[in-house]
N, C-alpha and C. Protein backbone atom coordinates (compact mmCIF):
# COMPACT_ATOMS: atom_id res chain seq x y z
N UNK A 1 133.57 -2.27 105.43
CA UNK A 1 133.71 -2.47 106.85
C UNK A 1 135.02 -1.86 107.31
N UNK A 2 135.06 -1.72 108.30
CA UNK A 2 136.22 -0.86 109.04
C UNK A 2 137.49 -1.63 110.33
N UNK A 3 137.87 -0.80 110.72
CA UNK A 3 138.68 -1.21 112.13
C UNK A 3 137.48 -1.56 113.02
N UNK A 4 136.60 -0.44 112.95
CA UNK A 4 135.74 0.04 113.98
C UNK A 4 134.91 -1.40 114.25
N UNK A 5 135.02 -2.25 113.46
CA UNK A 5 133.96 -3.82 113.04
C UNK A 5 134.18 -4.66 113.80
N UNK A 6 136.16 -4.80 113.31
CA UNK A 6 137.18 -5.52 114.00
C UNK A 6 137.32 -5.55 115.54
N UNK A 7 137.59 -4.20 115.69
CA UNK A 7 137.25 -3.99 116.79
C UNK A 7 136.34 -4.57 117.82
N UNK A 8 135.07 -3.87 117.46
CA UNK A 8 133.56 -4.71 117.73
C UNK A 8 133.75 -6.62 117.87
N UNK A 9 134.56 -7.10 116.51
CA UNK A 9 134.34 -8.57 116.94
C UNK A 9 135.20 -9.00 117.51
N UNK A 10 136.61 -8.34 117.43
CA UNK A 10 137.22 -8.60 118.66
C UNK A 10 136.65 -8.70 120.59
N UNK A 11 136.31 -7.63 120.72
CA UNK A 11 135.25 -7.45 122.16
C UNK A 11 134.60 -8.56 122.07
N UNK A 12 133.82 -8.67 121.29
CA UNK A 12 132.85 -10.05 121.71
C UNK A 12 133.09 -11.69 121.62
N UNK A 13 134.24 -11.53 121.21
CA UNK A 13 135.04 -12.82 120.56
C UNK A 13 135.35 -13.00 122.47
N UNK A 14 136.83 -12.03 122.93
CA UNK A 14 137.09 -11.93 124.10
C UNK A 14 136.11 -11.76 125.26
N UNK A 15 134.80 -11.24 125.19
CA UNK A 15 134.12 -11.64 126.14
C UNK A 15 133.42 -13.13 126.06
N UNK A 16 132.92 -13.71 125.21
CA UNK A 16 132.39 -14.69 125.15
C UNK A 16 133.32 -16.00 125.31
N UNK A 17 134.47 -15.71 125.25
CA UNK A 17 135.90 -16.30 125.04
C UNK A 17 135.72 -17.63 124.19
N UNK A 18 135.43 -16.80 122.70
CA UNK A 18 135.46 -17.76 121.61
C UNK A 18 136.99 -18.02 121.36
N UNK A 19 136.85 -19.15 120.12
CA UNK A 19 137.88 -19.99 119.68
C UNK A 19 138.40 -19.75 118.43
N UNK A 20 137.31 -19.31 117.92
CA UNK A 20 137.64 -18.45 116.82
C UNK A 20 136.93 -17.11 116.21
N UNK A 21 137.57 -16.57 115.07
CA UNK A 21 137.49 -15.41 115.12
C UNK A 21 137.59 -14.70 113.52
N UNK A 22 136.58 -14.34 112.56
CA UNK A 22 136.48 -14.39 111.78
C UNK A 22 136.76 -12.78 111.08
N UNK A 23 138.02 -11.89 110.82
CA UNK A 23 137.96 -10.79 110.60
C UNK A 23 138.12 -10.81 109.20
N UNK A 24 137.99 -11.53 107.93
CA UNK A 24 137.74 -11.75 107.00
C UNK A 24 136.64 -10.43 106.06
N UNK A 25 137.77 -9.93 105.31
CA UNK A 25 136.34 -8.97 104.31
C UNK A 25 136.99 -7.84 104.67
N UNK A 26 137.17 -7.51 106.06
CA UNK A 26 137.23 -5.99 106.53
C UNK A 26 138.61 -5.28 106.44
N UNK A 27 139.68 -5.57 105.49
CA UNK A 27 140.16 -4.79 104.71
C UNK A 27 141.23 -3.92 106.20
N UNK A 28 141.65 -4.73 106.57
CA UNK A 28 142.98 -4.36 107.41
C UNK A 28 144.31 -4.34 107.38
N UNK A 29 145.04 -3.67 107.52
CA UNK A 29 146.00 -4.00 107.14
C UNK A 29 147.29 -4.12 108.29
N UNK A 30 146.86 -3.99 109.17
CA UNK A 30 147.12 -4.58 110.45
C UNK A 30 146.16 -4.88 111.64
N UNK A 31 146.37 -5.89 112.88
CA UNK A 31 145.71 -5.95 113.60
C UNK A 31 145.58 -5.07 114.57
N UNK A 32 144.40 -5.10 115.07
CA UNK A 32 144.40 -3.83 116.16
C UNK A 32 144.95 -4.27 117.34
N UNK A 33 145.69 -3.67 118.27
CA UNK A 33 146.39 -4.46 119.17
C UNK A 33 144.96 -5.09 120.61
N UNK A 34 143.90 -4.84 120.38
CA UNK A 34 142.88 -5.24 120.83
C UNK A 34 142.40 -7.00 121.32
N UNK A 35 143.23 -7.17 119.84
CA UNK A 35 143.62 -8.88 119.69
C UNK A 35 144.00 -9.35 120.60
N UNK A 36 144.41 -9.10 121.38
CA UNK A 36 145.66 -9.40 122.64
C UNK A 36 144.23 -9.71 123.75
N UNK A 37 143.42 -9.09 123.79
CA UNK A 37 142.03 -9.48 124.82
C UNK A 37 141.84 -10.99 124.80
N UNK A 38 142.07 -11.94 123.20
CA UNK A 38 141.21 -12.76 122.75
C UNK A 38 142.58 -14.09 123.22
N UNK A 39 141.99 -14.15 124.36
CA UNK A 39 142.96 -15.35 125.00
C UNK A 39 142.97 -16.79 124.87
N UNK A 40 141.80 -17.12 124.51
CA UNK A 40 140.85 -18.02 124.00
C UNK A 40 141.44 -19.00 122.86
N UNK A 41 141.77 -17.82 122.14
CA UNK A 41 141.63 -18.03 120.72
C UNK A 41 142.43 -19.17 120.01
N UNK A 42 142.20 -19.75 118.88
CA UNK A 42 143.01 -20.92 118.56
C UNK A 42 142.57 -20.75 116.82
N UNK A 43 141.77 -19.96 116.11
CA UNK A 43 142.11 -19.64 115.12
C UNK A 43 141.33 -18.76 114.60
N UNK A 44 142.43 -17.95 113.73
CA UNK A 44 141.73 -16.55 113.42
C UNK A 44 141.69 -16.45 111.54
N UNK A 45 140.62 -16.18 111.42
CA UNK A 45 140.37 -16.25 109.55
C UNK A 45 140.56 -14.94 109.07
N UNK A 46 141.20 -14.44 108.31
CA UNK A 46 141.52 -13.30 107.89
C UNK A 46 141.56 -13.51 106.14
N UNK A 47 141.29 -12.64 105.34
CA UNK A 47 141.34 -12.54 103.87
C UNK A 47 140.73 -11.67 103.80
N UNK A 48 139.84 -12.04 102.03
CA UNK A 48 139.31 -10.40 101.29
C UNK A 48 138.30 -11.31 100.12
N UNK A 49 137.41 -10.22 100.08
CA UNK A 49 136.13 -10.58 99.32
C UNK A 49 136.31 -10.26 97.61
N UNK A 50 136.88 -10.33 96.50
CA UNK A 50 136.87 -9.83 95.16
C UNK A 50 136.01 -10.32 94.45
N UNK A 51 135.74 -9.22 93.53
CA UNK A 51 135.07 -9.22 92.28
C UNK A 51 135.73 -9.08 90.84
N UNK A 52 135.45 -10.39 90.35
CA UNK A 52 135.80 -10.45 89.00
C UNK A 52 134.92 -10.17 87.82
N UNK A 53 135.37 -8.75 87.55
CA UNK A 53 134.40 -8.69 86.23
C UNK A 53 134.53 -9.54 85.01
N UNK A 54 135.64 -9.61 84.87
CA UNK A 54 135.94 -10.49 83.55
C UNK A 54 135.30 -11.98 83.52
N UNK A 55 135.08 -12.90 84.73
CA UNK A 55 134.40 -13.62 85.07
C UNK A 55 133.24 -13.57 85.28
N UNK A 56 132.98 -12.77 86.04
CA UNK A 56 131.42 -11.94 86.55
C UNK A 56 131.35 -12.93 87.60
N UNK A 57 132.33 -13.34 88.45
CA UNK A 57 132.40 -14.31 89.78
C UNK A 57 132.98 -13.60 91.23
N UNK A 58 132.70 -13.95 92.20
CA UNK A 58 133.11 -13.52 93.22
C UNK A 58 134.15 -14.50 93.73
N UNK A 59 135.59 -13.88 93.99
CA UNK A 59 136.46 -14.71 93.94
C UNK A 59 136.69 -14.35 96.05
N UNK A 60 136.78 -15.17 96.61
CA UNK A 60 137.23 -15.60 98.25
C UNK A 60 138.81 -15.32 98.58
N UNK A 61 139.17 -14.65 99.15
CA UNK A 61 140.82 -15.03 99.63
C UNK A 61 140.90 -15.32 101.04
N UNK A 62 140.96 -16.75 101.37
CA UNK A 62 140.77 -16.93 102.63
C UNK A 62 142.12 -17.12 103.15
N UNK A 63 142.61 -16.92 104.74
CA UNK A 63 143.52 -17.72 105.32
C UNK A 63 143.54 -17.57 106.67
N UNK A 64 143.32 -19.25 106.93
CA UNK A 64 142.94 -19.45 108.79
C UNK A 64 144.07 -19.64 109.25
N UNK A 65 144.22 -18.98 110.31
CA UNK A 65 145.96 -19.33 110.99
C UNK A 65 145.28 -20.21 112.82
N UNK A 66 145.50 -21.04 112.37
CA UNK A 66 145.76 -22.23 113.90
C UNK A 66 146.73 -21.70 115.01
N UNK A 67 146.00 -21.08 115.99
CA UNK A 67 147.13 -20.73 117.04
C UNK A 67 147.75 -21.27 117.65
């Protein structure tokens, strides 16, 4: 997944004027300044999806920030 995603759920986050906002997975490494639309907002989930071969498990890196 891309900016281009982020992007995308940003827009619809800010039009629908959700509360939260799940950019989790999509491998950013900063926010797009787009964020700034999402006035709403009160918490945003951000992390990364891994794969452990040595396990053969899919390991989660989550972290929700409470605005």
């Amino acid at each position: 997944m891309t900016r281009e995603e982020a992007v995308r759920r940003i827009h619809r986050a800010a039009e629908e004027k959700l509360t939260e906002l799940d950019l989790a997975g999509l491998e950013l490494e900063e926010l797009p300044p787009e964020i700034g639309k999402c006035t709403g907002l009160e918490t945003l989930v951000l992390g990364e999806i891994c794969y452990d071969s040595l396990s053969d498990r899919t390991i989660i890196y989550s972290v929700n920030y409470q605005l």
